[in-house]
Protein backbone atom coordinates (compact mmCIF):
# COMPACT_ATOMS: atom_id res chain seq x y z
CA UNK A 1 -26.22 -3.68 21.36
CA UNK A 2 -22.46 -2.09 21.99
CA UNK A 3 -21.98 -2.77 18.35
CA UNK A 4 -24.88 -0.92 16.78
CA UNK A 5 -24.57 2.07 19.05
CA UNK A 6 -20.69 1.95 17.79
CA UNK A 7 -21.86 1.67 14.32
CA UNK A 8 -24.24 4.47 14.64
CA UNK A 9 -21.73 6.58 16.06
CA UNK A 10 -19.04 6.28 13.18
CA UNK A 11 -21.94 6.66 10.56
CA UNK A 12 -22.26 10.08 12.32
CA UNK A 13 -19.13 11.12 12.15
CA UNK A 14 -18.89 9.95 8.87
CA UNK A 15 -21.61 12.01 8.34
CA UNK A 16 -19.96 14.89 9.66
CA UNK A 17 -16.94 14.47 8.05
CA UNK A 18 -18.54 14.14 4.02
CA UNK A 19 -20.66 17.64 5.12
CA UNK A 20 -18.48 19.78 4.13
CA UNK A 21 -17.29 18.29 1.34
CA UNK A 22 -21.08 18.18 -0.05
CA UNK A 23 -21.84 21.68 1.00
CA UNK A 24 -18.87 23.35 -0.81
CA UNK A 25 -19.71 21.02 -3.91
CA UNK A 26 -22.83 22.26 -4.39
CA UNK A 27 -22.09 25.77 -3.14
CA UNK A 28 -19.64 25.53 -6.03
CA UNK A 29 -21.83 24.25 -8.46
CA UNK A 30 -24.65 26.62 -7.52
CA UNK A 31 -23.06 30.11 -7.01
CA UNK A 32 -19.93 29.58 -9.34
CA UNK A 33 -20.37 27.80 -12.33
CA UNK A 34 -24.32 28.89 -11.87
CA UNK A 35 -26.18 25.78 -12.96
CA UNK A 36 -28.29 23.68 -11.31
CA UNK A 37 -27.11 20.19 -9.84
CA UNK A 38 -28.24 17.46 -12.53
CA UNK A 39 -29.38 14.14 -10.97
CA UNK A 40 -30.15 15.62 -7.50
CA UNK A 41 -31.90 13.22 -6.34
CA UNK A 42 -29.17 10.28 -7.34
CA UNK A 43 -26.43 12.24 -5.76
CA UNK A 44 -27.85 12.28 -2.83
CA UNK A 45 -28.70 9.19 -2.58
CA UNK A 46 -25.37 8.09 -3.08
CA UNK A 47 -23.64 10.44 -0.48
CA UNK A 48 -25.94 8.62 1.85
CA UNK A 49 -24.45 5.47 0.74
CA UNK A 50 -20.77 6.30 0.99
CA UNK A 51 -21.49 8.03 4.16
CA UNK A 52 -23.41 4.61 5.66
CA UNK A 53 -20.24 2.53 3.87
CA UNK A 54 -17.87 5.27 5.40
CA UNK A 55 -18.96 4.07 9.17
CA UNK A 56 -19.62 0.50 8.75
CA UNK A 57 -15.85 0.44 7.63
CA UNK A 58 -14.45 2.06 10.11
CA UNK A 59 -16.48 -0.21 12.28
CA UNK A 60 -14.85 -2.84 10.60
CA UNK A 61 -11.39 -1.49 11.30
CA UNK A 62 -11.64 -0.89 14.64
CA UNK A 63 -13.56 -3.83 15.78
CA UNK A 64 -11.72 -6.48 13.72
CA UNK A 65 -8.74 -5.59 11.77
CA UNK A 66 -7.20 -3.31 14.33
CA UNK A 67 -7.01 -5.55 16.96
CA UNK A 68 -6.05 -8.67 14.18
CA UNK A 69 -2.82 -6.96 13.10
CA UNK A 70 -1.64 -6.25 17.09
CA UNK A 71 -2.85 -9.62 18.14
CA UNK A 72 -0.55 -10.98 15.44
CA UNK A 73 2.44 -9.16 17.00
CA UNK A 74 1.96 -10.08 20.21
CA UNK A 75 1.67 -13.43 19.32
CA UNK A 76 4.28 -13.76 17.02
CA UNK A 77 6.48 -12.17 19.24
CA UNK A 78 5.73 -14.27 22.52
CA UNK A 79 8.75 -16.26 23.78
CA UNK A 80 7.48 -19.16 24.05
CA UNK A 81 6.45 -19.23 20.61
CA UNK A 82 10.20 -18.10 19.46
CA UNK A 83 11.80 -20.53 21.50
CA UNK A 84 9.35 -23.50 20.20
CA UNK A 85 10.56 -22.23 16.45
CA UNK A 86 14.26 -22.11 16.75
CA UNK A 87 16.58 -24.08 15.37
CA UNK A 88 18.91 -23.29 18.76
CA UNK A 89 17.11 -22.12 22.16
CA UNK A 90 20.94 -21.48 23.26
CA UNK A 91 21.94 -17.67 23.46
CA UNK A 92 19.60 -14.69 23.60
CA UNK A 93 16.77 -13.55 21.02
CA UNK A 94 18.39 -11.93 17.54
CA UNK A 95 16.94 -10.66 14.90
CA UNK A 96 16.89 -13.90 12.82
CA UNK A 97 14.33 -15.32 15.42
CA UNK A 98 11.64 -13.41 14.17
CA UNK A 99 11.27 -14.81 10.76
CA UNK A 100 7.95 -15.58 10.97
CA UNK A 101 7.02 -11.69 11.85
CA UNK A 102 8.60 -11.30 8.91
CA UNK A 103 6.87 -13.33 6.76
CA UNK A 104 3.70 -12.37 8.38
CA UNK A 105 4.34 -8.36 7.59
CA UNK A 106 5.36 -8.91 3.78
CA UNK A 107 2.31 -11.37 3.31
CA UNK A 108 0.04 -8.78 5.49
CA UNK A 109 1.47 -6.00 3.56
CA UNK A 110 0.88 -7.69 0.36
CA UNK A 111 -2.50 -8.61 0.46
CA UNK A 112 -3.74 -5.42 2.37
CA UNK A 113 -2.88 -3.38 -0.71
CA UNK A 114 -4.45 -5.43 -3.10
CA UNK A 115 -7.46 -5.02 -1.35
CA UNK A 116 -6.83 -0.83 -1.44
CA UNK A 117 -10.20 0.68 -3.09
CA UNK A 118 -7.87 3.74 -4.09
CA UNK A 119 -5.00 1.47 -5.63
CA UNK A 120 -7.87 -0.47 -7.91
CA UNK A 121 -9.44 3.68 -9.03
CA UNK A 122 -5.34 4.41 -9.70
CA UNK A 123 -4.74 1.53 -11.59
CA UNK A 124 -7.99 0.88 -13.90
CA UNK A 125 -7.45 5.43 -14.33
CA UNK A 126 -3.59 4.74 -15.28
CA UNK A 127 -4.79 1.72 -17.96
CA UNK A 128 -7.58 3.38 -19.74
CA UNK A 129 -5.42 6.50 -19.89
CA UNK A 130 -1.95 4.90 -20.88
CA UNK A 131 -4.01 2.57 -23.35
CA UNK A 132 -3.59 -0.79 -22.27
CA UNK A 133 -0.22 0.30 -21.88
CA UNK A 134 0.13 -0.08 -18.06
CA UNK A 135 -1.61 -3.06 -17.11
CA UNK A 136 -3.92 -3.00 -14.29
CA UNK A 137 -2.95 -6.16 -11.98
CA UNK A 138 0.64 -5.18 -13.60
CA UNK A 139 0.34 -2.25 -11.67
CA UNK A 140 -1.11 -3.28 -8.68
CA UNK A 141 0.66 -6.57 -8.07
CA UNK A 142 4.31 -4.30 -8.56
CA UNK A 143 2.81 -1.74 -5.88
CA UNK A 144 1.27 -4.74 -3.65
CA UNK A 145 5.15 -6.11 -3.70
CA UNK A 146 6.68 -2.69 -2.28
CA UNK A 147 4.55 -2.64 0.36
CA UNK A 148 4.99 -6.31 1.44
CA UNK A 149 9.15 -5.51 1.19
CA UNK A 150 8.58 -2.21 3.04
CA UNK A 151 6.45 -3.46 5.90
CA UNK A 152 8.66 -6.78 6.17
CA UNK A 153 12.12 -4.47 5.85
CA UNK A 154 10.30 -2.07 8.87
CA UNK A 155 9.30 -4.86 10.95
CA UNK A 156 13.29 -5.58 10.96
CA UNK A 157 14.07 -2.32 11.74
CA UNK A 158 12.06 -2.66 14.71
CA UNK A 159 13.15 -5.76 16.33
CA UNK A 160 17.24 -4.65 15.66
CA UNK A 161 16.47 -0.85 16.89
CA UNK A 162 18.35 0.74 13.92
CA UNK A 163 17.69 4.55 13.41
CA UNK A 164 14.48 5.18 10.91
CA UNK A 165 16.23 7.93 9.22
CA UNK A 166 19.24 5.52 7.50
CA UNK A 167 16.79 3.31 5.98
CA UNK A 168 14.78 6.26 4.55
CA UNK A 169 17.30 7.64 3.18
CA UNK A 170 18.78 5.13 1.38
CA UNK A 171 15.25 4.06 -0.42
CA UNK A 172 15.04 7.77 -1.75
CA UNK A 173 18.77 7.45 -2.73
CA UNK A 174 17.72 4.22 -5.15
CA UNK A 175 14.51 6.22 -5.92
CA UNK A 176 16.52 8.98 -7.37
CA UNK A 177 18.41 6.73 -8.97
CA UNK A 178 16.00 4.65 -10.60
CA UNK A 179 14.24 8.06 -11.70
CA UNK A 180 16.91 9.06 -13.65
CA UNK A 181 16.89 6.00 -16.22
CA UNK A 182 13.03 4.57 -15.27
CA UNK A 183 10.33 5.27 -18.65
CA UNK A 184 9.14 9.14 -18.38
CA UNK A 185 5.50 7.70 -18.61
CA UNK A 186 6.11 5.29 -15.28
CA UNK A 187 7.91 7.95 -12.84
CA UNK A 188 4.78 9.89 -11.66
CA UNK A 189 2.77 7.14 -11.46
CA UNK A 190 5.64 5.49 -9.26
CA UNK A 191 5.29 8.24 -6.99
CA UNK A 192 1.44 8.47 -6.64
CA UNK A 193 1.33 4.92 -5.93
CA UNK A 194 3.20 5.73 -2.62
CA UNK A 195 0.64 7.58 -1.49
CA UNK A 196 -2.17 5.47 -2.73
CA UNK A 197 -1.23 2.73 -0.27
CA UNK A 198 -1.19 4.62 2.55
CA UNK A 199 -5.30 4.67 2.57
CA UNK A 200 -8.47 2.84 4.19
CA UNK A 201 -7.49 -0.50 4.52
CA UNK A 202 -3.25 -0.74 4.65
CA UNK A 203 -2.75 1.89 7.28
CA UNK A 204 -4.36 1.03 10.50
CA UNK A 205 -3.09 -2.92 9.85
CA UNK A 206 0.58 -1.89 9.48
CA UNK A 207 0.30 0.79 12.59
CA UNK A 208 -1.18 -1.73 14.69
CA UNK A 209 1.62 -4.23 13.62
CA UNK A 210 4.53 -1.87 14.27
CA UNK A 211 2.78 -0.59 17.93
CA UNK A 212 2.47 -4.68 19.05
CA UNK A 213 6.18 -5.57 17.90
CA UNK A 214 7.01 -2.27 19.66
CA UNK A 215 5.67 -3.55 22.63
CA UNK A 216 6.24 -7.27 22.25
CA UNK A 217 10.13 -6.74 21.28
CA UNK A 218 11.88 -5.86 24.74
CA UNK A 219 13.74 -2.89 24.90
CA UNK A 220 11.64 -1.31 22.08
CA UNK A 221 9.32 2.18 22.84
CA UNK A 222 6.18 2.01 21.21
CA UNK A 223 6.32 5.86 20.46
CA UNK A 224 10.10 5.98 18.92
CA UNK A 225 9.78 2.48 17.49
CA UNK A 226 6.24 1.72 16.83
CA UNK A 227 5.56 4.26 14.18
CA UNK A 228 7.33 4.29 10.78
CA UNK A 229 5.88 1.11 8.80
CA UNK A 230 4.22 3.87 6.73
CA UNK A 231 7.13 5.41 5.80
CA UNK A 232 8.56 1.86 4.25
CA UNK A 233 4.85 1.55 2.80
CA UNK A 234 4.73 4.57 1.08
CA UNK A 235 8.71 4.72 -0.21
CA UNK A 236 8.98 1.09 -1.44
CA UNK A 237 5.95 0.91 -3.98
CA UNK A 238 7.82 3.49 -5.55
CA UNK A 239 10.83 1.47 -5.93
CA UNK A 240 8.70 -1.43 -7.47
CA UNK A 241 6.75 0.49 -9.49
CA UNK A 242 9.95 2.27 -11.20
CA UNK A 243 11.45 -1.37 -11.40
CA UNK A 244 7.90 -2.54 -13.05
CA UNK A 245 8.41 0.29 -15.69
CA UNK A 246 11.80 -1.02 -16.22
CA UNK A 247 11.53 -4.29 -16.51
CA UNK A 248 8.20 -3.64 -19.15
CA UNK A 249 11.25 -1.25 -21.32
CA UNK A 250 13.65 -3.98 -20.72
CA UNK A 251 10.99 -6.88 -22.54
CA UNK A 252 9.54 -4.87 -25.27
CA UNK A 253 13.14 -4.01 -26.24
CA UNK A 254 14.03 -7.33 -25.99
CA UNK A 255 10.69 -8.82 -28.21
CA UNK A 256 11.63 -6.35 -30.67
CA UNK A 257 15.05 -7.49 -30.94
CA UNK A 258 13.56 -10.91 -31.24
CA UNK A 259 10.67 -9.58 -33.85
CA UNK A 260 13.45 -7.83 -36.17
CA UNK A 261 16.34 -11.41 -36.46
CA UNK A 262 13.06 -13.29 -37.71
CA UNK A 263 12.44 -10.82 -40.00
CA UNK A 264 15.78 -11.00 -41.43
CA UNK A 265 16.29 -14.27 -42.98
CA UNK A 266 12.60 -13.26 -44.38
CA UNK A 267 14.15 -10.76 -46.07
CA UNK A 268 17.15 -12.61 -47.37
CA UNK A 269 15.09 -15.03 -49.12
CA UNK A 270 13.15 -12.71 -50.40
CA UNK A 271 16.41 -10.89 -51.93
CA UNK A 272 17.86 -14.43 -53.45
């Protein structure tokens, strides 16, 4: 019974939260371009439905994922489950101890963003426009892998208590770098993607990773060390989508170069 009257609650504020986005598009539609709204009916319709799928997600979030991806931490993180994994139980805790959080944050990372409703709209927008050009599990598998990196790489940060701001800086320092020589076409696409995985689905896992490891790793805060997976989330699929564009320059270059020494002997034989 809890559970419905949650549901019905987020569908509410879901409700209250597409409002105004409804009333100013047909306020816009009416009074400024001054037509009518074709398929009225249908529209409507299907604000109810993303409204109803709007609450029954976040229902979802809360009541499952949420508590998953801190649960995980905690667990992960216990010390009786570090000191049953070690290879030595001599010494104190380091930061090679947590491997398996490790694993568990690239692999939660990974498959989180797959899953991102706004990375599949991105990527099936960036193939039909670039035609067939950018591929789309090309592009979501290279985006999918800079998350995993960034959440796994943040995770570390955590557990060894190094400053955010060094490991932010140098990913924009590579980023800058890798714009300079990456394919025009790729670059702004690189750094939309960053943003795209920061969404529905990614976000509230990778938070409520970094607040449990806060917690579970002693002599962490959860407010100075909890927060910041999102930064790694949203600067590292830039780095692998810029390395994606690369590497697709690097192998039609190379298939060319292949395509033009079998065309020579052709051409020699032709000659004689």
């Amino acid at each position: 019974m809890n559970l419905i009257l949650d549901s019905l609650i987020f569908i509410g504020n879901s409700a209250i939260d597409v409002l105004p986005i409804v009333i100013f598009l047909f306020a816009f539609q009416l009074f400024v371009i001054g037509e009518g709204i074709p398929n009225f009916r249908r529209i409507l319709v299907g604000f109810g439905f993303v409204t109803v799928g709007l609450g029954l997600f976040l229902v979802g979030l809360e009541e499952t994922l949420f508590p998953l991806g801190r649960l995980m931490a905690q667990q992960l993180t216990a010390p009786e489950f570090l000191h049953a994994t070690r290879v030595s139980v001599m010494g104190a805790l380091d930061w090679a101890d947590y491997h398996w959080v490790y694993l568990f944050a690239a692999a939660i990372g990974f498959s989180t963003t797959l899953a991102e409703p706004a990375l599949m709209a991105v990527s099936i927008k960036a193939n039909s426009v670039s035609g067939g050009a950018i591929g789309i599990w090309g592009l979501r598998v290279a985006v999918a892998i800079g998350v995993g990196v960034g959440v796994s790489l943040g995770c570390y940060r955590i557990i060894s208590g190094l400053p955010l701001q060094y490991f932010i800086a140098a990913g924009y320092l590579v980023v800058i770098v890798q714009t300079t020589v990456a394919p025009k076409m790729i670059v702004p696409l690189a750094y939309d993607s960053g943003g795209v995985t920061t969404s529905t689905v990614t976000v509230p896992l990778i938070t409520a990773l970094g607040l449990g490891l806060a917690e579970a790793v002693p002599g962490r805060s959860p407010l100075l060390d909890g927060f910041g997976l999102v930064a790694f989330a949203s600067l590292f699929p830039i780095i692998s989508v810029l390395a994606y564009g690369q590497l697709a320059v690097l192998r039609h270059g190379m298939a060319q170069s292949t395509t033009e020494k079998t065309k020579l002997p052709e051409e020699e034989d032709h000659a004689l």
